[in-house]
C-alpha atoms as a PDB file:
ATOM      1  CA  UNK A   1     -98.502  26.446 185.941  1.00  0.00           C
ATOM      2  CA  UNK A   2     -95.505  25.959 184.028  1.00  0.00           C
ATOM      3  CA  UNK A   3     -96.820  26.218 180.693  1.00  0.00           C
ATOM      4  CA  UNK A   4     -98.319  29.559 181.220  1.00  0.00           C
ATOM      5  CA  UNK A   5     -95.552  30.677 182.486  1.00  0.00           C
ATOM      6  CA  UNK A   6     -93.477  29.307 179.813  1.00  0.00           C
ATOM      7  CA  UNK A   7     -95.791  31.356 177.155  1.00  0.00           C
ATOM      8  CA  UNK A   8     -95.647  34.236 178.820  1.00  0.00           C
ATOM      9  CA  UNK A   9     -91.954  34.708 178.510  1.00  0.00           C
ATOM     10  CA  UNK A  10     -92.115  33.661 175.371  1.00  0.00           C
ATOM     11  CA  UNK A  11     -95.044  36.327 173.775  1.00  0.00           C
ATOM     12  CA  UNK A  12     -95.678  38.080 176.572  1.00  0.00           C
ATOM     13  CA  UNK A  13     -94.698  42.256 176.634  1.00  0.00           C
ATOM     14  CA  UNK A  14     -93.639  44.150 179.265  1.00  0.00           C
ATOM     15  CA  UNK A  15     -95.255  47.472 178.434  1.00  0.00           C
ATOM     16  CA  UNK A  16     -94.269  49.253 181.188  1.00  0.00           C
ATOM     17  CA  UNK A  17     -96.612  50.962 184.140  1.00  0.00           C
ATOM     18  CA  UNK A  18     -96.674  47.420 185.115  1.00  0.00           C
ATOM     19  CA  UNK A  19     -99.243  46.599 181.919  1.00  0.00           C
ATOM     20  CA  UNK A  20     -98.088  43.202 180.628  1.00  0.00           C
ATOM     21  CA  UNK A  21     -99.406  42.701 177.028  1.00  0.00           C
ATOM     22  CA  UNK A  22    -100.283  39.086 176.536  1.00  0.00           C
ATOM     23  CA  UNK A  23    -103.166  39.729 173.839  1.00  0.00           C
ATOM     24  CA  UNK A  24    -101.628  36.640 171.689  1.00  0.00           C
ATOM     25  CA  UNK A  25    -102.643  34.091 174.061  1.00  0.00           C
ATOM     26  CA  UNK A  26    -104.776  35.410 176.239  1.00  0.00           C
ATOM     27  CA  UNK A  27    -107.272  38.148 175.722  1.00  0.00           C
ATOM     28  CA  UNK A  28    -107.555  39.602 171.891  1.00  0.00           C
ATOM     29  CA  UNK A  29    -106.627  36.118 170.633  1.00  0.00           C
ATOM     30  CA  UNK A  30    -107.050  33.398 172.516  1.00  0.00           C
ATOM     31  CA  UNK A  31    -105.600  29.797 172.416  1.00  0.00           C
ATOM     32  CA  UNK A  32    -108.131  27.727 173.533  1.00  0.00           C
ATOM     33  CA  UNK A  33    -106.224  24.252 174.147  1.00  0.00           C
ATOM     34  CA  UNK A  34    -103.886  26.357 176.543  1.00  0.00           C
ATOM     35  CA  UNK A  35    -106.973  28.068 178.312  1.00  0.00           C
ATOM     36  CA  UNK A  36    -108.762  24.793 178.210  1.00  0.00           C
ATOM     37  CA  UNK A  37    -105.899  23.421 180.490  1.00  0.00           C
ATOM     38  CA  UNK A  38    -105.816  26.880 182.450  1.00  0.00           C
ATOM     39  CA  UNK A  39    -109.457  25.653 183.252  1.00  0.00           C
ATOM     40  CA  UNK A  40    -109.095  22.625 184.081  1.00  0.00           C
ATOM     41  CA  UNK A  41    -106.199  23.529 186.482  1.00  0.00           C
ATOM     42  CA  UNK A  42    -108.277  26.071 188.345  1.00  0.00           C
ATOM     43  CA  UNK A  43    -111.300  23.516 187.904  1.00  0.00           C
ATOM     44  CA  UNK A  44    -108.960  20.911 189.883  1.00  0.00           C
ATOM     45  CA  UNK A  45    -108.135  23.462 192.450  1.00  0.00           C
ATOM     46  CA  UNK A  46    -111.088  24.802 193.607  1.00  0.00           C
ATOM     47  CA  UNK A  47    -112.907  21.447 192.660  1.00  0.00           C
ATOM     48  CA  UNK A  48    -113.412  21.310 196.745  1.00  0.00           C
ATOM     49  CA  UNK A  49    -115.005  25.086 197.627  1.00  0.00           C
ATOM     50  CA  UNK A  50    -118.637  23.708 196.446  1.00  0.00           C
ATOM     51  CA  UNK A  51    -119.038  26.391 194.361  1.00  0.00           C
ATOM     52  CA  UNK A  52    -122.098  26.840 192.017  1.00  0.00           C
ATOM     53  CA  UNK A  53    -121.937  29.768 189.696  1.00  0.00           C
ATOM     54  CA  UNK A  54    -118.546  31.040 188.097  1.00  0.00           C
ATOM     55  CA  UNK A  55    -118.266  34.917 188.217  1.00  0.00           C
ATOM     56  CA  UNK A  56    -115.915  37.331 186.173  1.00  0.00           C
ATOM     57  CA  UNK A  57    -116.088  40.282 184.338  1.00  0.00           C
ATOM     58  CA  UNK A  58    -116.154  41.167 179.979  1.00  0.00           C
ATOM     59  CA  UNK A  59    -114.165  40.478 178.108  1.00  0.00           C
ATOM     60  CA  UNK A  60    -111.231  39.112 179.044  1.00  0.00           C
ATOM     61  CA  UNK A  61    -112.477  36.809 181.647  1.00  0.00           C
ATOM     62  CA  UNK A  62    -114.894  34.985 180.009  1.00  0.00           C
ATOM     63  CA  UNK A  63    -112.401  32.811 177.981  1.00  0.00           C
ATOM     64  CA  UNK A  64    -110.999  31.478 181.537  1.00  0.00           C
ATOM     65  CA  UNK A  65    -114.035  31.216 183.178  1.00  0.00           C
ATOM     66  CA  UNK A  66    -115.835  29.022 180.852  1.00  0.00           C
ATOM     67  CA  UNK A  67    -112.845  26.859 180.525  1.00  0.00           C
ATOM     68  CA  UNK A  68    -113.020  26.256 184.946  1.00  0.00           C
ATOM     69  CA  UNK A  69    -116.801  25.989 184.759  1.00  0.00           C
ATOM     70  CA  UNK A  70    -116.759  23.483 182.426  1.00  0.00           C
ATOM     71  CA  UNK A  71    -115.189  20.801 184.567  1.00  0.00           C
ATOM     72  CA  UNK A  72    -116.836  22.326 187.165  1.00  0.00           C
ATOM     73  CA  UNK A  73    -120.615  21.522 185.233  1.00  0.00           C
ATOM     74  CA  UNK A  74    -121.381  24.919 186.135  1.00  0.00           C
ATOM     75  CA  UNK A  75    -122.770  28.125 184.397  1.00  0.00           C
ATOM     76  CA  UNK A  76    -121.000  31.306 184.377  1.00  0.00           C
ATOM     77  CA  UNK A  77    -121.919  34.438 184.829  1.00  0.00           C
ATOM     78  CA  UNK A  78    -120.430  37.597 183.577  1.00  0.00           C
ATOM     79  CA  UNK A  79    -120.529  41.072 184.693  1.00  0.00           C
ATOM     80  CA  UNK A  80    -121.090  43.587 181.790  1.00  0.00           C
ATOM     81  CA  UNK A  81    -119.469  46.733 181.403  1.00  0.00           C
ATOM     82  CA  UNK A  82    -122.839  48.424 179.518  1.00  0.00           C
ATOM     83  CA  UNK A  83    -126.105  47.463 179.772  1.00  0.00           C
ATOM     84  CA  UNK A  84    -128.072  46.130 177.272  1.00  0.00           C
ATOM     85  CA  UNK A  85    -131.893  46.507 176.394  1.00  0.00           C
ATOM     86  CA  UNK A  86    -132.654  43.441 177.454  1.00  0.00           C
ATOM     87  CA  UNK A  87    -131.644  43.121 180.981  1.00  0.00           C
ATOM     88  CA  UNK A  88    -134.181  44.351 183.391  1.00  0.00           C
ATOM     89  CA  UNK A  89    -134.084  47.732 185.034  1.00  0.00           C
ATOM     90  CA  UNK A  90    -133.055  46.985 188.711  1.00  0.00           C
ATOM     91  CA  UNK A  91    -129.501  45.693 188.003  1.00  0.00           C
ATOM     92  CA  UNK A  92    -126.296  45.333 190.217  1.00  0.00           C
ATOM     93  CA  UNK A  93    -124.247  47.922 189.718  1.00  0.00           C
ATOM     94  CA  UNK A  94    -120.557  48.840 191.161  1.00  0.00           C
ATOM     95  CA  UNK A  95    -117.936  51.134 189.298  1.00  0.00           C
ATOM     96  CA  UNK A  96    -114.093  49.772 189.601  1.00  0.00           C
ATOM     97  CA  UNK A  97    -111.305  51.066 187.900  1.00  0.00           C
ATOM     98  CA  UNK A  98    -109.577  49.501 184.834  1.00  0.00           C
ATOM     99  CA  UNK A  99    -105.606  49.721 184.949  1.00  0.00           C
ATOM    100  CA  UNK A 100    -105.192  49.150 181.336  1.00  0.00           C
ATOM    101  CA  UNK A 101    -108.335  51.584 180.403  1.00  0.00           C
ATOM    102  CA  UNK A 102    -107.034  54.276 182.499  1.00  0.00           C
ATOM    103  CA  UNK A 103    -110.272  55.040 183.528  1.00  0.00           C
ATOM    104  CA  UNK A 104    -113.498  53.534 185.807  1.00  0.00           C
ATOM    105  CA  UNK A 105    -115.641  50.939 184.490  1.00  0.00           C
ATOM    106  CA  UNK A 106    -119.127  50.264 185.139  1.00  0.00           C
ATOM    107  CA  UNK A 107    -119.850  46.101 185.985  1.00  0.00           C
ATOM    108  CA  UNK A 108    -123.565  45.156 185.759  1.00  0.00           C
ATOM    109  CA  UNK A 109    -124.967  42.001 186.542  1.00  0.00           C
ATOM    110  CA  UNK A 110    -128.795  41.360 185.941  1.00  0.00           C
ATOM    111  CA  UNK A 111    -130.820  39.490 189.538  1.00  0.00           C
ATOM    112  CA  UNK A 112    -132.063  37.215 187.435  1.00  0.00           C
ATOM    113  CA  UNK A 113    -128.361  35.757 187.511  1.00  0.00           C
ATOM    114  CA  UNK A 114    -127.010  35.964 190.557  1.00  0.00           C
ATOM    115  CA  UNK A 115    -129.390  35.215 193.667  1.00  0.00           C
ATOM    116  CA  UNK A 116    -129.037  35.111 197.379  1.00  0.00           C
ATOM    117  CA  UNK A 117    -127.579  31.427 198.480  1.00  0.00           C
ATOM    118  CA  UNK A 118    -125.344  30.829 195.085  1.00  0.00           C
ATOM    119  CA  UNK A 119    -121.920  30.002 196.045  1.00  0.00           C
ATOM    120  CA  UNK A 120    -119.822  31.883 193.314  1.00  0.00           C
ATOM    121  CA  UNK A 121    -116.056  31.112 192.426  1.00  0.00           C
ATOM    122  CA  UNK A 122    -115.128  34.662 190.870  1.00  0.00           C
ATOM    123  CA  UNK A 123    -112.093  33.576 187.689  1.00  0.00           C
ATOM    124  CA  UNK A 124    -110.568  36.368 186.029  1.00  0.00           C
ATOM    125  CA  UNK A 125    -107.557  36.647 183.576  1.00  0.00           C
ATOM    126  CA  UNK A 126    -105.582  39.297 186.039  1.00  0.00           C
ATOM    127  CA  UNK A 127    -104.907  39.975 189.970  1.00  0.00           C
ATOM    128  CA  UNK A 128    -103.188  43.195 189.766  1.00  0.00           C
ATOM    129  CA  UNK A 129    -104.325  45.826 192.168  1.00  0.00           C
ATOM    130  CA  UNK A 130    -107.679  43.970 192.922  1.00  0.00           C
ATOM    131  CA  UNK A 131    -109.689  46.375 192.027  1.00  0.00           C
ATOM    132  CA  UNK A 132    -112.384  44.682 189.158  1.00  0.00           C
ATOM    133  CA  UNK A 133    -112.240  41.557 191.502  1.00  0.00           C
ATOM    134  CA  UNK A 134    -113.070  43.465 194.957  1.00  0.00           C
ATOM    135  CA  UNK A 135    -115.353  45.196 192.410  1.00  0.00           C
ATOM    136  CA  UNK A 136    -116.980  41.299 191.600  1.00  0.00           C
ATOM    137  CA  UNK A 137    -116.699  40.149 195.188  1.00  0.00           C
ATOM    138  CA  UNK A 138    -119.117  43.568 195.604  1.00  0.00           C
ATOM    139  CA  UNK A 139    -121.696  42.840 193.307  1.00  0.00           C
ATOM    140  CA  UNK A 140    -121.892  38.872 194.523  1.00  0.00           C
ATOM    141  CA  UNK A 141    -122.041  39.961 198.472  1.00  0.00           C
ATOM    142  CA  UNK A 142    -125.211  42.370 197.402  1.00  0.00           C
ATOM    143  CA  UNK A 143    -126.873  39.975 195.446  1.00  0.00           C
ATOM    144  CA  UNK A 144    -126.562  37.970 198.813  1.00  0.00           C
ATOM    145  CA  UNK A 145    -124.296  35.260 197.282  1.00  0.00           C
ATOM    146  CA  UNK A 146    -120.895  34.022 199.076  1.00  0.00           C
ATOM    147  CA  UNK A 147    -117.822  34.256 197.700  1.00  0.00           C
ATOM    148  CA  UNK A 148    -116.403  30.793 197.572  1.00  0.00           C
ATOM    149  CA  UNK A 149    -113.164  31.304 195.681  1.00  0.00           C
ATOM    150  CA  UNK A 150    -111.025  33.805 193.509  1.00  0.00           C
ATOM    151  CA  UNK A 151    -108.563  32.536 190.541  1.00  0.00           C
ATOM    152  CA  UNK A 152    -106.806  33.965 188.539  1.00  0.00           C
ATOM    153  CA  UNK A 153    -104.371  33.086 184.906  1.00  0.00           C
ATOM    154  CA  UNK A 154    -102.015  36.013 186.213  1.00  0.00           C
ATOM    155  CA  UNK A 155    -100.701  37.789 189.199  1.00  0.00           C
ATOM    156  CA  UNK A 156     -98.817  41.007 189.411  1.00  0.00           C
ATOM    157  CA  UNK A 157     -97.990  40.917 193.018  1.00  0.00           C
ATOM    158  CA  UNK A 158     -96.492  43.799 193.190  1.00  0.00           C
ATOM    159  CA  UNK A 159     -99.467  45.376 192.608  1.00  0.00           C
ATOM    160  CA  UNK A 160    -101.084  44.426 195.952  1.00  0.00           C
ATOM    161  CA  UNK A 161    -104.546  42.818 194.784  1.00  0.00           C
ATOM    162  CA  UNK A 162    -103.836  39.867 197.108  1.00  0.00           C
ATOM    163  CA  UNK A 163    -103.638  41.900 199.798  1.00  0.00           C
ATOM    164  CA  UNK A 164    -106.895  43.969 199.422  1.00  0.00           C
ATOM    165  CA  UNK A 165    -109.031  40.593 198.549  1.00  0.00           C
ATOM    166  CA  UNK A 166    -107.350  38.668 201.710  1.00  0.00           C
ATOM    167  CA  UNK A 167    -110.272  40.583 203.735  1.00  0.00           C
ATOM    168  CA  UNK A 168    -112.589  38.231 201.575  1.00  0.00           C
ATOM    169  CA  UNK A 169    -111.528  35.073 203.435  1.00  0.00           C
ATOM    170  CA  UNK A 170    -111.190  32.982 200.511  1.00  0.00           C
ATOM    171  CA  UNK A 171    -108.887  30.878 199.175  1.00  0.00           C
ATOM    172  CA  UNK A 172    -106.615  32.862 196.049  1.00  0.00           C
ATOM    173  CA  UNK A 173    -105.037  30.872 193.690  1.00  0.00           C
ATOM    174  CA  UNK A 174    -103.151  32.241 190.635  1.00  0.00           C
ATOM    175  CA  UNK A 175    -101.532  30.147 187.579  1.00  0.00           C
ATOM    176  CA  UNK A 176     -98.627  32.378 187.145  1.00  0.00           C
ATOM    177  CA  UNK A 177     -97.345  34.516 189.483  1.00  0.00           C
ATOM    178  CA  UNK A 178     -95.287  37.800 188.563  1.00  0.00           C
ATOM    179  CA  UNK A 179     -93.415  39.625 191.381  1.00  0.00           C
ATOM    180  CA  UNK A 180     -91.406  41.698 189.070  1.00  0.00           C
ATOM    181  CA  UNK A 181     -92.259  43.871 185.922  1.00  0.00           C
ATOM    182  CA  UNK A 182     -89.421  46.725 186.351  1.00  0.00           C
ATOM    183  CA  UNK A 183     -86.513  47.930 183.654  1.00  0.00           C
ATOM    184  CA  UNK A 184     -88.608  45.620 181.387  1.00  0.00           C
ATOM    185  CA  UNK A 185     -88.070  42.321 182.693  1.00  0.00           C
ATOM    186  CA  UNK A 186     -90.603  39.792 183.854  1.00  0.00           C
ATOM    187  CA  UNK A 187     -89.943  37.872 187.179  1.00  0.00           C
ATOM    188  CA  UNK A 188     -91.723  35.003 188.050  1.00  0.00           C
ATOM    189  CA  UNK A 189     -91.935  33.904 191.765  1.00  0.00           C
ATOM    190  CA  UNK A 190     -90.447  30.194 192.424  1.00  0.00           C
ATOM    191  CA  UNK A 191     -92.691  27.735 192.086  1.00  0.00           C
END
């Protein structure tokens, strides 16, 4: 999507370790008429997978998630990374570990949410190593829901995520694709 890549090398940071700081758009603050049509692109392309529930992880996937679910006229559902009081005690549970936290996180998702039979579309801000989505894709399968679709704002594809989740067997589909973060530049693959 040419606008999100456009942003990206406008305010986007190249941190190094392959972290790419886009917190001004993205996921600290977040433009919502840009993620609105970051939605409604992903919306469009997996308008076809029959999905029924949207899936992604706190915090920074919510923003994207709503904004494909919307179209969509579907509810979202968010894995947490603690668990509050008021979600029973039998939870899903998987650990997955964050790049940019340097350290595992816990994703919890209550059964009252996510059910045997729901076709879930898992929308996240990042495919970097895969990790938090395989960690998604996880939670879904043992709730006994199929995975339907995975999308994504941003791909580091030099990270390999794409790889790893091509076991899943479901269509990937990423708005801006990154095959390059080294001696601090940002390469974006043709479109």
């Amino acid at each position: 999507m040419k606008e999100l890549v456009e942003r990206i090398r406008q305010e986007g940071k190249n941190l190094g370790n392959g972290i790419l700081k886009v917190d001004s758009f993205v996921n600290h603050q977040v433009d919502p008429a840009l993620m609105n049509r970051c939605g409604q692109e992903l919306a469009r392309r997996f308008a076809h997978v029959g999905a029924t529930k949207v899936l992604t992880a706190e915090i920074s996937g919510i923003a994207p998630a709503l904004l494909t679910a919307l179209p969509l006229g579907l509810p979202v559902v968010y894995a947490r990374k603690t668990k509050p009081i008021t979600m029973p005690n039998q939870v899903y549970l998987t650990l997955a570990p964050s790049h940019t936290k340097g350290r595992m996180i816990e994703l919890i998702i209550s059964p009252e949410h996510l059910r045997e039979g729901d076709r879930v579309l898992i929308i996240d801000d990042f495919l970097a190593t895969g990790a938090t989505i395989l960690g998604l894709v996880r939670l879904a399968q043992t709730a006994g829901a199929v995975i339907v679709g995975i999308g994504t704002l941003i791909e580091k594809t030099f990270e390999g995520g794409r790889d790893l989740l091509a076991t899943v067997g479901v269509p990937i589909e990423s708005l801006a694709v990154i095959t390059s973060m080294e001696a601090g530049q940002i390469v974006f693959a043709e479109a």
